[in-house]
C-alpha atoms as a PDB file:
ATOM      1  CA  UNK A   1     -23.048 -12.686  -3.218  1.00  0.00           C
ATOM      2  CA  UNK A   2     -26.185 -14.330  -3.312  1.00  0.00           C
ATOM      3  CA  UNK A   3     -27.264 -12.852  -6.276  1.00  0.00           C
ATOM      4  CA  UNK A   4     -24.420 -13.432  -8.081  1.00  0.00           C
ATOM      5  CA  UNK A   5     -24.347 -17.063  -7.479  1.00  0.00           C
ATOM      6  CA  UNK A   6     -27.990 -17.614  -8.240  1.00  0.00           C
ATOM      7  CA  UNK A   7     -27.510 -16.075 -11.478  1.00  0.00           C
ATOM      8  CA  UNK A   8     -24.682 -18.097 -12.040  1.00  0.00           C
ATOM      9  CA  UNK A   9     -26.134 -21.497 -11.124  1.00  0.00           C
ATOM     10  CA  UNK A  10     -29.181 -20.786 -13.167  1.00  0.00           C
ATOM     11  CA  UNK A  11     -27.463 -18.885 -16.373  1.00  0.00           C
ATOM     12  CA  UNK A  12     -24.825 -21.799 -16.581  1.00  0.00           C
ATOM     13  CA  UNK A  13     -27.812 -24.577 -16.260  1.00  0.00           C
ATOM     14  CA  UNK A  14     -29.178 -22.806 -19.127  1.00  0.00           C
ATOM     15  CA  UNK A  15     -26.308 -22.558 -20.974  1.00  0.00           C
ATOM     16  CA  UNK A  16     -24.832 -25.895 -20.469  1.00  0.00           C
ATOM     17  CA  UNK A  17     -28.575 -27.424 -21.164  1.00  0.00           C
ATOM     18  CA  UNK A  18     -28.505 -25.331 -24.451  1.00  0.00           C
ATOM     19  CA  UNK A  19     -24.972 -27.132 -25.396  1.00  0.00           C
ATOM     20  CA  UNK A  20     -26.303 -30.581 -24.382  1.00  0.00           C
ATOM     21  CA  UNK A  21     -29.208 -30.161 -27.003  1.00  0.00           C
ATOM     22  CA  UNK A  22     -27.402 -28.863 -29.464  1.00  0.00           C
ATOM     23  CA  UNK A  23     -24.678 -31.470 -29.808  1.00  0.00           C
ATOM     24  CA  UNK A  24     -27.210 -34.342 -28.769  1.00  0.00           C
ATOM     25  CA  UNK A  25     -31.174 -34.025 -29.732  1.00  0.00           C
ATOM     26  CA  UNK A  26     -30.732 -31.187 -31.999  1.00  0.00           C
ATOM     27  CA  UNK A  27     -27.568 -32.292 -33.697  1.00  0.00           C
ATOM     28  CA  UNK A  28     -26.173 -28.963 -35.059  1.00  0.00           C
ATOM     29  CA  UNK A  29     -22.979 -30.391 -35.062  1.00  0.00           C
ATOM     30  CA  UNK A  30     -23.653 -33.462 -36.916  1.00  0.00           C
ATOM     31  CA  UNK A  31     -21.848 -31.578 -39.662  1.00  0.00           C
ATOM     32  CA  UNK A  32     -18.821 -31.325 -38.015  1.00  0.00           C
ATOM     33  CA  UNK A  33     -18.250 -34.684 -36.713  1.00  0.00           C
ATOM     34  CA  UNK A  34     -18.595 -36.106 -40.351  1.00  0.00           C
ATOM     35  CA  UNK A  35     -18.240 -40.212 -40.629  1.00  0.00           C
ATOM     36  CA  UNK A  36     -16.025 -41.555 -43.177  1.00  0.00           C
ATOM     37  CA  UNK A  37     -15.917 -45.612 -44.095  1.00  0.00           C
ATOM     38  CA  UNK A  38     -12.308 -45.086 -44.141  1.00  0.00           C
ATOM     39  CA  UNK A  39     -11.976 -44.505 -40.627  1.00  0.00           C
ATOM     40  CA  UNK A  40     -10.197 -48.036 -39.923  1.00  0.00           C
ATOM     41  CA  UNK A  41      -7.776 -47.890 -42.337  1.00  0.00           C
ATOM     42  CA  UNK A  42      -7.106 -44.252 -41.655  1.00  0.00           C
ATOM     43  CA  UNK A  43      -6.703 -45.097 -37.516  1.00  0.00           C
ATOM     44  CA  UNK A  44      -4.152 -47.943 -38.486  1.00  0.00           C
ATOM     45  CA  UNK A  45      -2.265 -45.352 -40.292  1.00  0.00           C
ATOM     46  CA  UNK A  46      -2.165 -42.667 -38.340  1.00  0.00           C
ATOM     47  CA  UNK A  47      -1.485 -45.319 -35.204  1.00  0.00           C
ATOM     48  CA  UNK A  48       1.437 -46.525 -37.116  1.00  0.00           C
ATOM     49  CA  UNK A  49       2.880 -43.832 -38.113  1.00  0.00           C
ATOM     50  CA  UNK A  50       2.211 -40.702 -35.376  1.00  0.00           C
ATOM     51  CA  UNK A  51       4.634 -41.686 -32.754  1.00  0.00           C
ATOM     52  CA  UNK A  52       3.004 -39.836 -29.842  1.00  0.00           C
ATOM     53  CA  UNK A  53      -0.441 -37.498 -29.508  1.00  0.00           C
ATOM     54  CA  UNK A  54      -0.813 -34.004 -30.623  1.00  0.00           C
ATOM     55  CA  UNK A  55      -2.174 -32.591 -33.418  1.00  0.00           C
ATOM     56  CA  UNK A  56      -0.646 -32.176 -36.522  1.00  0.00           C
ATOM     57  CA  UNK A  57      -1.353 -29.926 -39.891  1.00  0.00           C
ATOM     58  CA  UNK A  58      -0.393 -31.998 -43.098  1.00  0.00           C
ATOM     59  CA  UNK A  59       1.693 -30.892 -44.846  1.00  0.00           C
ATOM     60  CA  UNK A  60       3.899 -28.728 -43.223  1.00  0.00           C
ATOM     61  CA  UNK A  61       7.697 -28.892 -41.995  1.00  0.00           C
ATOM     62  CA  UNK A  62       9.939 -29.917 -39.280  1.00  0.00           C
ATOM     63  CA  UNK A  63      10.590 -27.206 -36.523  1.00  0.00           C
ATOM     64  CA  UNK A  64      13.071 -24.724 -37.550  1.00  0.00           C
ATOM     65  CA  UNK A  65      13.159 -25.005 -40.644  1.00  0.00           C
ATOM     66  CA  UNK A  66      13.987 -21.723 -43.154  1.00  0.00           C
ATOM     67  CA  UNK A  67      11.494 -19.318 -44.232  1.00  0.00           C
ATOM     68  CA  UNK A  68      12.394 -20.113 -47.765  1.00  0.00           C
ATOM     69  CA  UNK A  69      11.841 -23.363 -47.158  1.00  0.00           C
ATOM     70  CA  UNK A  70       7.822 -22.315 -45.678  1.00  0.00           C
ATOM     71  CA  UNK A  71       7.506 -20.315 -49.219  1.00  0.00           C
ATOM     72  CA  UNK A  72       8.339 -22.557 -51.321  1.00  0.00           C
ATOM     73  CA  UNK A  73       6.113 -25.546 -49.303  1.00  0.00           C
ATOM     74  CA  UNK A  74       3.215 -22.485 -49.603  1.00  0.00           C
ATOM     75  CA  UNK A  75       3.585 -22.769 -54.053  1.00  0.00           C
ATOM     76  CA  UNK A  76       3.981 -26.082 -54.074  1.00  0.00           C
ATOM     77  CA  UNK A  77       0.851 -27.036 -51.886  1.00  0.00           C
ATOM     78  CA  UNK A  78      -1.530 -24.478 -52.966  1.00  0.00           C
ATOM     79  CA  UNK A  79      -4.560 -25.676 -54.773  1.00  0.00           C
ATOM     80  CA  UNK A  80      -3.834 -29.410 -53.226  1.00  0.00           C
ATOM     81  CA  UNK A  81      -5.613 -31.018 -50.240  1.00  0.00           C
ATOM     82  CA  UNK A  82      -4.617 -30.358 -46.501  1.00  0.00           C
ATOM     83  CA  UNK A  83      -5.476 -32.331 -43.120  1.00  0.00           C
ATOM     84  CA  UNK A  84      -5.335 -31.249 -39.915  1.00  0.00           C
ATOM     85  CA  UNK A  85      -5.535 -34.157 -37.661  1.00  0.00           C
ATOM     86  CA  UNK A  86      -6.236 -34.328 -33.771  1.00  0.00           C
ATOM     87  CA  UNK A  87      -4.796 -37.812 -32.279  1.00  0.00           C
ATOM     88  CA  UNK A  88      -4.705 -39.558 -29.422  1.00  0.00           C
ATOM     89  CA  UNK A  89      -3.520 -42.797 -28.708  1.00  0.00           C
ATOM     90  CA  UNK A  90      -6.359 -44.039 -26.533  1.00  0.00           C
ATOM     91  CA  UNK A  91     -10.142 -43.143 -26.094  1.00  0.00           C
ATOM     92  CA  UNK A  92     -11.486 -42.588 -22.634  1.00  0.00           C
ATOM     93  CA  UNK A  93     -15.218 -42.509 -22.503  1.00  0.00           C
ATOM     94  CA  UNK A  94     -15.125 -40.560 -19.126  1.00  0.00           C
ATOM     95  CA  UNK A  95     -18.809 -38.602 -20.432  1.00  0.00           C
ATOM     96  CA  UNK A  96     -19.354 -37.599 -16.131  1.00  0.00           C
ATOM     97  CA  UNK A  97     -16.069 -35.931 -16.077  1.00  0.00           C
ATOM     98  CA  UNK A  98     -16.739 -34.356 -19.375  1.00  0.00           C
ATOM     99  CA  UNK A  99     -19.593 -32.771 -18.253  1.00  0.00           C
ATOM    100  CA  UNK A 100     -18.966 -31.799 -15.121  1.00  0.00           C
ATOM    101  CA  UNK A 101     -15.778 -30.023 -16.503  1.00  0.00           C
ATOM    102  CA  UNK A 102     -18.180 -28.417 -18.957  1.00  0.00           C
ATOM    103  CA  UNK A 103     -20.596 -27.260 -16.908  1.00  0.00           C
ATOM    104  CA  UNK A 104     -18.286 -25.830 -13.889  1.00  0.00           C
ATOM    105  CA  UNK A 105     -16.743 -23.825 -17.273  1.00  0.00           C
ATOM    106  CA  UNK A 106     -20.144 -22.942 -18.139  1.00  0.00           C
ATOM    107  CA  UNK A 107     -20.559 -21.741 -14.192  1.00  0.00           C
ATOM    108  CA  UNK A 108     -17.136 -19.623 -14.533  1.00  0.00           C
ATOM    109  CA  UNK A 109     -17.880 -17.966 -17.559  1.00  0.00           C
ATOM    110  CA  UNK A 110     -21.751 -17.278 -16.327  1.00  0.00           C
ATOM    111  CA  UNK A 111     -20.306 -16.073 -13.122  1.00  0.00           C
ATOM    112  CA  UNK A 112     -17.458 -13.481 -14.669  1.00  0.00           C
ATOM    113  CA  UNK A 113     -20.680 -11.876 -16.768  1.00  0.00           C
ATOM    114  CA  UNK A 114     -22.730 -11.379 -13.514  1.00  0.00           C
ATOM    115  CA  UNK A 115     -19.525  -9.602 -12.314  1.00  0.00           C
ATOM    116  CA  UNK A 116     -19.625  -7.298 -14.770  1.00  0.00           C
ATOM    117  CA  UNK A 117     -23.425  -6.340 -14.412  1.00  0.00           C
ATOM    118  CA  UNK A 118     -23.722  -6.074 -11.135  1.00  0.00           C
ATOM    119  CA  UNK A 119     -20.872  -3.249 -11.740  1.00  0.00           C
ATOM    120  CA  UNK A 120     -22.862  -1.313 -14.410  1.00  0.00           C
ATOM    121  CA  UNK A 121     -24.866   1.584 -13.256  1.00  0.00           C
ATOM    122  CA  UNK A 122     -28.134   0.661 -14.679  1.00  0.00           C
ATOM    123  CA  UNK A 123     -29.261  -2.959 -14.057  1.00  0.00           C
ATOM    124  CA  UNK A 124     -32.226  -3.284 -16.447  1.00  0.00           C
ATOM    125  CA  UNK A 125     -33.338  -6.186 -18.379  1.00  0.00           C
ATOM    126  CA  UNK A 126     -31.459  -4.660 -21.461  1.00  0.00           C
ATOM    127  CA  UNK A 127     -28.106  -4.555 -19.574  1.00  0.00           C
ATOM    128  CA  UNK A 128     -28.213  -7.605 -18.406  1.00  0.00           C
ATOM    129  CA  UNK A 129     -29.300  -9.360 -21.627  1.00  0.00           C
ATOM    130  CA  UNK A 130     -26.919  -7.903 -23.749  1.00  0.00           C
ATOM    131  CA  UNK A 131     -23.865  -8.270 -21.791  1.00  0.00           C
ATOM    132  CA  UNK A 132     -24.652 -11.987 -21.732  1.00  0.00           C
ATOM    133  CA  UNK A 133     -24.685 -11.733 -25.711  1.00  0.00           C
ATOM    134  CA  UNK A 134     -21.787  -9.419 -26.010  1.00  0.00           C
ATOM    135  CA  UNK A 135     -20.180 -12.799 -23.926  1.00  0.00           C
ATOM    136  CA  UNK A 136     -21.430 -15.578 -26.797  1.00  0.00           C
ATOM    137  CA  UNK A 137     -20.364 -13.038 -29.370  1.00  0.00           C
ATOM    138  CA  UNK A 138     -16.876 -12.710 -27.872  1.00  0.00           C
ATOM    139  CA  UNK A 139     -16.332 -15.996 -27.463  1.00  0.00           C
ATOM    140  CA  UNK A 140     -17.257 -17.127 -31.179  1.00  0.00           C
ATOM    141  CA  UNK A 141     -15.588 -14.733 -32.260  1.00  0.00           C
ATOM    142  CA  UNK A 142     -12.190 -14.961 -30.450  1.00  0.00           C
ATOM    143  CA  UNK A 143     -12.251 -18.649 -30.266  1.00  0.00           C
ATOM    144  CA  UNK A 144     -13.659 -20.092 -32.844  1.00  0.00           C
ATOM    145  CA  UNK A 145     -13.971 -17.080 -35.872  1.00  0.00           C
ATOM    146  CA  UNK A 146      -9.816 -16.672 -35.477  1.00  0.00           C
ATOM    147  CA  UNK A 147      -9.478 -20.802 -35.701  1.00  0.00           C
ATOM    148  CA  UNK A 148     -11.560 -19.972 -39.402  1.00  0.00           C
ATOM    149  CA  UNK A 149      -9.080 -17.628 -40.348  1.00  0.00           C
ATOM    150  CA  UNK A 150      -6.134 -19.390 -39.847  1.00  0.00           C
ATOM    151  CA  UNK A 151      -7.138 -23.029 -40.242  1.00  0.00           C
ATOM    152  CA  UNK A 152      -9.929 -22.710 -42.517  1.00  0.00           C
ATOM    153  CA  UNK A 153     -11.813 -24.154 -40.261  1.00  0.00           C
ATOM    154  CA  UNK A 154     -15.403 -24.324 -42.769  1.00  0.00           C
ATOM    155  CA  UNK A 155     -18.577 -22.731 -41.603  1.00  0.00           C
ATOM    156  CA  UNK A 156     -19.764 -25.967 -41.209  1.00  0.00           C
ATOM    157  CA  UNK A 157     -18.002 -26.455 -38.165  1.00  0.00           C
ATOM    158  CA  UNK A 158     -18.725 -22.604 -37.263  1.00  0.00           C
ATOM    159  CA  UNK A 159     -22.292 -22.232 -38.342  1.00  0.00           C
ATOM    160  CA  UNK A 160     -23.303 -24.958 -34.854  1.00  0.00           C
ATOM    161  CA  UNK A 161     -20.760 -23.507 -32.914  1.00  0.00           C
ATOM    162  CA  UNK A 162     -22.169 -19.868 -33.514  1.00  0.00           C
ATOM    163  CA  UNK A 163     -25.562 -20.833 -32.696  1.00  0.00           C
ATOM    164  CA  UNK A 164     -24.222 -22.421 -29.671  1.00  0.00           C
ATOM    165  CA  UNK A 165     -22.814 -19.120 -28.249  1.00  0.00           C
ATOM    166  CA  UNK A 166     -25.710 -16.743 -29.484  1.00  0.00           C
ATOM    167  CA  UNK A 167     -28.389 -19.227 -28.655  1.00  0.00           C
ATOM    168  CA  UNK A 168     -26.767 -20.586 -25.372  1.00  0.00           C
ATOM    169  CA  UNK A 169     -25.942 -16.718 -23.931  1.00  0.00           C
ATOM    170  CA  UNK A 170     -28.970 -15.130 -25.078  1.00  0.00           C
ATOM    171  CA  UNK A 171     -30.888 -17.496 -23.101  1.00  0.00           C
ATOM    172  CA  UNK A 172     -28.892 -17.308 -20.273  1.00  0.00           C
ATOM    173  CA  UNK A 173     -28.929 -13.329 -21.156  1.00  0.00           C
ATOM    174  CA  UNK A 174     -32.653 -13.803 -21.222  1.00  0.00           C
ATOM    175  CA  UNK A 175     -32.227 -15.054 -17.293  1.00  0.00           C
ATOM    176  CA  UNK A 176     -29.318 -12.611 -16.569  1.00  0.00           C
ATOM    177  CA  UNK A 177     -31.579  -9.579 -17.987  1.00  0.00           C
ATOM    178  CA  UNK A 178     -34.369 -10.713 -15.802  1.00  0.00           C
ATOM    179  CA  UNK A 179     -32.724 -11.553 -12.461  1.00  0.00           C
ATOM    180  CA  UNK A 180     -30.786  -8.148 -12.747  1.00  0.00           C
ATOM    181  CA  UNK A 181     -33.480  -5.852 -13.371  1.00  0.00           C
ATOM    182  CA  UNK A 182     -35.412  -7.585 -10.128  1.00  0.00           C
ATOM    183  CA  UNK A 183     -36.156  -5.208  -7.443  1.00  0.00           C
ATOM    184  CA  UNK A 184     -34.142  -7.300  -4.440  1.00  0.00           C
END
């Protein structure tokens, strides 16, 4: 048990400090966060006219409506502009629950890979490295790679966010690899 949680304390440290660079010092995501001088006049509209949170793709159609009525919203939209749009109605700067939400993810996730290698056979530094990786890849891929495909979400949103999980769990996969393969 000890080992597992040791590895998990110091893989998610790693991980969450590789996140905290990225999106702060490093600014990978600058991209993806982009600042328009519209953003007042855009807020009052979308504050006067969304009547409660959520997000919403524009354009689309009301709930239930007919699958002929989808296809011909598909020819009549294609080629034009599109928005999808995450609101809220207030903004909490709450950064200490933020990141201690983030990190205690960042523990979870580290934690359910050292499950998994301390089940394999062979506990080498390979093993343990590459599980860590197969982790990042998963998760890009899953999460964020599927969002690309249906939302055309552009790569450069998914360009930061795949360094993130390949940088982030190979050097927690660097630590996992090396605490694993330790003679204990």
């Amino acid at each position: 048990m000890k080992k597992i949680f040791l590895g998990s304390l110091v893989g998610a440290i790693l991980l969450f400090g590789w996140q905290s660079l990225s999106w702060t010092v490093l600014g990978i995501h600058e991209k993806a966060m982009s600042y328009t001088p519209a953003q007042d006049s855009l807020l009052n509209t979308l504050s006067n006219t969304l009547k409660q949170e959520g997000q919403y793709i524009l354009p689309t159609l009301p709930p239930n409506s007919s699958g002929e009525d989808y296809e011909k919203l598909s020819k009549s939209i294609e080629g034009k502009p599109w928005a999808m749009v995450t609101y809220h109605e207030t903004h909490h700067n709450d950064m200490l629950m933020n990141m201690i939400r983030g990190f205690l993810t960042c523990f979870v996730c580290v934690w359910l890979c050292c499950v998994i290698i301390g089940r394999q056979q062979s506990k080498g530094f390979y093993n343990g490295f590459s599980t860590a990786l197969i982790f990042g890849l998963v998760s890009f891929l899953f999460v964020w790679y599927i969002g690309h495909i249906w939302m055309g979400i552009g790569w450069y949103v998914l360009k930061g966010e795949m360094i993130d999980a390949l940088v982030g769990w190979g050097l927690s996969g660097i630590w996992l690899g090396w605490w694993y393969s330790r003679r204990s």
